[in-house]
Protein backbone atom coordinates (compact mmCIF):
# COMPACT_ATOMS: atom_id res chain seq x y z
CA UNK A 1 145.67 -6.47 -172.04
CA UNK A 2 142.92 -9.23 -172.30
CA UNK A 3 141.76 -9.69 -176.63
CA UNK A 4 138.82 -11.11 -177.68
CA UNK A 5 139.25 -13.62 -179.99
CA UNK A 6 137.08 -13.11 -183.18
CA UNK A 7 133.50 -14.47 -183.47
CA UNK A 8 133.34 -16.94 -186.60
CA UNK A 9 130.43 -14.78 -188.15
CA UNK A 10 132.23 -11.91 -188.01
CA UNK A 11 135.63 -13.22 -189.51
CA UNK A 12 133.08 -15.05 -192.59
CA UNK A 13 131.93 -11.93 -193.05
CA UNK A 14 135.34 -10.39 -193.34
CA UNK A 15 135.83 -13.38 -195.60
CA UNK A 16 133.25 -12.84 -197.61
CA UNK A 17 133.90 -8.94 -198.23
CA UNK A 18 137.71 -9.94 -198.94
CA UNK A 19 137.01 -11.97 -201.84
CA UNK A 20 134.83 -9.18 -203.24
CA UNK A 21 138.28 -7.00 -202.93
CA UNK A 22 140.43 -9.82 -204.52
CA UNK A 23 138.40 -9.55 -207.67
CA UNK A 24 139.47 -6.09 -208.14
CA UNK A 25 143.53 -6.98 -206.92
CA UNK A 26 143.15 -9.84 -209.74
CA UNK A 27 141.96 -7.45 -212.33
CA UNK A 28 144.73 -5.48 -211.95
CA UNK A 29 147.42 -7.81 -211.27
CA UNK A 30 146.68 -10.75 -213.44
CA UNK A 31 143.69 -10.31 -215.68
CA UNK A 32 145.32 -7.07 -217.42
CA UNK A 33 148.74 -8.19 -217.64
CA UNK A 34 147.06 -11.16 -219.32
CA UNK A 35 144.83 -9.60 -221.83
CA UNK A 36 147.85 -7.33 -222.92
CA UNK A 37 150.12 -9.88 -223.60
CA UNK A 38 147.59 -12.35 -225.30
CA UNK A 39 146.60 -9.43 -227.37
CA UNK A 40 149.83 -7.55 -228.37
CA UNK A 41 151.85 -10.94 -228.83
CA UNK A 42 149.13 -13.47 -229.40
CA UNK A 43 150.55 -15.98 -226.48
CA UNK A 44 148.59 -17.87 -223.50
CA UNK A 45 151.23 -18.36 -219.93
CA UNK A 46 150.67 -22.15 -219.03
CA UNK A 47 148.40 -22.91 -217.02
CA UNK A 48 150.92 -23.50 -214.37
CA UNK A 49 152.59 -20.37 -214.55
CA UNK A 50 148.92 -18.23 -214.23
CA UNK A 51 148.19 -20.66 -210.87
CA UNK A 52 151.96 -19.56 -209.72
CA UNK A 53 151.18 -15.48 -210.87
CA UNK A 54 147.77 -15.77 -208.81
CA UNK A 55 149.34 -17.44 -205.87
CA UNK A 56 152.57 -14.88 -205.83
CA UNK A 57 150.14 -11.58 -206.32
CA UNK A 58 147.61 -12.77 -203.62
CA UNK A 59 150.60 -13.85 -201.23
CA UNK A 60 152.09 -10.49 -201.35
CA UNK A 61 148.99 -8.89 -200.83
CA UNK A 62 148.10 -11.03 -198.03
CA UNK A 63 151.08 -11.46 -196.42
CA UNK A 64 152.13 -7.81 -196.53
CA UNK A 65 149.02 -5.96 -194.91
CA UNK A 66 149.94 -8.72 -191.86
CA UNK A 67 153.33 -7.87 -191.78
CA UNK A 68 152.23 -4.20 -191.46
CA UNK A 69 149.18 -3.72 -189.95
CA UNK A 70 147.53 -7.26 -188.76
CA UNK A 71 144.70 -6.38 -191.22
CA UNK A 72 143.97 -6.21 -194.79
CA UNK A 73 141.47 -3.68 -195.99
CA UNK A 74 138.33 -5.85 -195.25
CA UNK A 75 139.69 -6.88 -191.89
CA UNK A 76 139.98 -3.19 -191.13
CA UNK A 77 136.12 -2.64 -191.73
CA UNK A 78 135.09 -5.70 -189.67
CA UNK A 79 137.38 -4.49 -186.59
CA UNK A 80 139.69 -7.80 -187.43
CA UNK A 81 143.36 -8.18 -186.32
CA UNK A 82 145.84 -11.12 -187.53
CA UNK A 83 147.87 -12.05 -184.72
CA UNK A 84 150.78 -14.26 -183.79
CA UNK A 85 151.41 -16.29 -180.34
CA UNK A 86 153.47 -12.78 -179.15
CA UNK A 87 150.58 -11.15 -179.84
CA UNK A 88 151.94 -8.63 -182.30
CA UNK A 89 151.40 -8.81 -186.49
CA UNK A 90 152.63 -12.05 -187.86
CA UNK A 91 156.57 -12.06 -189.42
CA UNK A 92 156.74 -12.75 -192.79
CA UNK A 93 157.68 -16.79 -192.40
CA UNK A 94 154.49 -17.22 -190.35
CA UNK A 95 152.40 -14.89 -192.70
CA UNK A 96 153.50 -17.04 -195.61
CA UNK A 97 153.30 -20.09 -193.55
CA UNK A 98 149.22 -19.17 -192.49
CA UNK A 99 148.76 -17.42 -196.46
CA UNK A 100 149.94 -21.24 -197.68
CA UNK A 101 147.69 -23.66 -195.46
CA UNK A 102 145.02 -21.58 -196.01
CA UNK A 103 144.63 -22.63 -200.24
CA UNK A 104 144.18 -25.75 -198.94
CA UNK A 105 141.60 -24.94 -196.02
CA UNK A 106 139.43 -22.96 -198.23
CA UNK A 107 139.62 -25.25 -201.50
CA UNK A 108 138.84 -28.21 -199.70
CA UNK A 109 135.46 -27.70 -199.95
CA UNK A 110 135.83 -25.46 -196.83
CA UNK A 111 136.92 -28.53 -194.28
CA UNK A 112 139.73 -25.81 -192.83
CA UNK A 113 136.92 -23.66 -192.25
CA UNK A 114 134.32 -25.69 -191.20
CA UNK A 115 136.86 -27.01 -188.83
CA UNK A 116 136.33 -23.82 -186.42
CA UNK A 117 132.55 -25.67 -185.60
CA UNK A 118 134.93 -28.67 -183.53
CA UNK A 119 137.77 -26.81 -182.60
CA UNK A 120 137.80 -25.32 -178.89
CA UNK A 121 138.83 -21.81 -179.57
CA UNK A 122 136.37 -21.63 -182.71
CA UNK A 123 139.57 -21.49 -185.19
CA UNK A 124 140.07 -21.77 -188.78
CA UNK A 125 142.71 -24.93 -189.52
CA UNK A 126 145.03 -22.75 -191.30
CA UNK A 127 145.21 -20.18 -188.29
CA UNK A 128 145.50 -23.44 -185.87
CA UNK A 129 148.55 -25.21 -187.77
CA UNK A 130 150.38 -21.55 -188.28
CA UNK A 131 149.94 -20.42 -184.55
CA UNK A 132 148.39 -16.95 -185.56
CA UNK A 133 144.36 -16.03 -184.61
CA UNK A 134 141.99 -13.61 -185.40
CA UNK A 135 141.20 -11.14 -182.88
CA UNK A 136 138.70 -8.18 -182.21
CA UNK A 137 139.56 -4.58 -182.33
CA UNK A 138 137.95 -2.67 -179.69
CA UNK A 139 135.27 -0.24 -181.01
CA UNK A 140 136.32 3.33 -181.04
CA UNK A 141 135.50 5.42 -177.95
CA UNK A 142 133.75 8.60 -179.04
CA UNK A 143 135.42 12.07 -177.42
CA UNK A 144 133.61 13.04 -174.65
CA UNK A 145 135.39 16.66 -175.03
């Protein structure tokens, strides 16, 4: 089976939409846990340990919608699918792996993004260096019955 590899609008949209979802992950998973402790014990994590929480919660959420699916939620509703070179959903090592070079790619002022404009297959850096890419879902066929 031929896939189409993803067109760069389409998977900044899907980039765009996910880090309207991360907000609410982040509320849940960080900001919460946060305001509870500061407020029932009166104590601030280092700043260290928050970058570490933030990293670990976004990592697991990342990592384990690849390892199940090939999507995370706003993947799903742009027809996106994280693959590996097999074809199938990234393993956890490679997940991680793409998860990690990303921080970098996107912090960067972008450059790992901005890097699909040169690169022949229109990649992000991160998805390069890690072997995975982004491919389109075909479009569900109505029933004709």
């Amino acid at each position: 089976m031929l896939v189409e590899l993803a067109g760069l609008r389409r998977r900044l949209a899907s980039l765009l939409y996910e880090s309207m979802l991360l907000l609410g992950v982040l509320a849940v998973t960080f900001l919460v846990p946060y305001l509870v402790v500061g407020a029932v014990w009166g104590v601030a994590p280092p700043g260290w340990f928050a970058w570490l929480h933030i990293y670990l919660v976004l990592g697991a959420y990342f990592v384990g919608y690849w390892r199940r699916h090939g999507q995370t939620l706003a993947m799903q509703t742009w027809r996106l699918r994280l693959v590996a070179a097999d074809g199938r959903p990234p393993g956890a090592a490679v997940g991680w792996l793409r998860y990690t070079l990303a921080w970098p790619s996107v912090l960067c002022f972008g450059l790992g993004l901005v890097w699909a404009l040169v690169d022949r297959d229109r990649q992000f850096l991160h998805d390069r260096l890690s072997g995975t890419r982004v491919v389109l879902l075909p479009a569900a066929q109505p029933d004709k019955g």
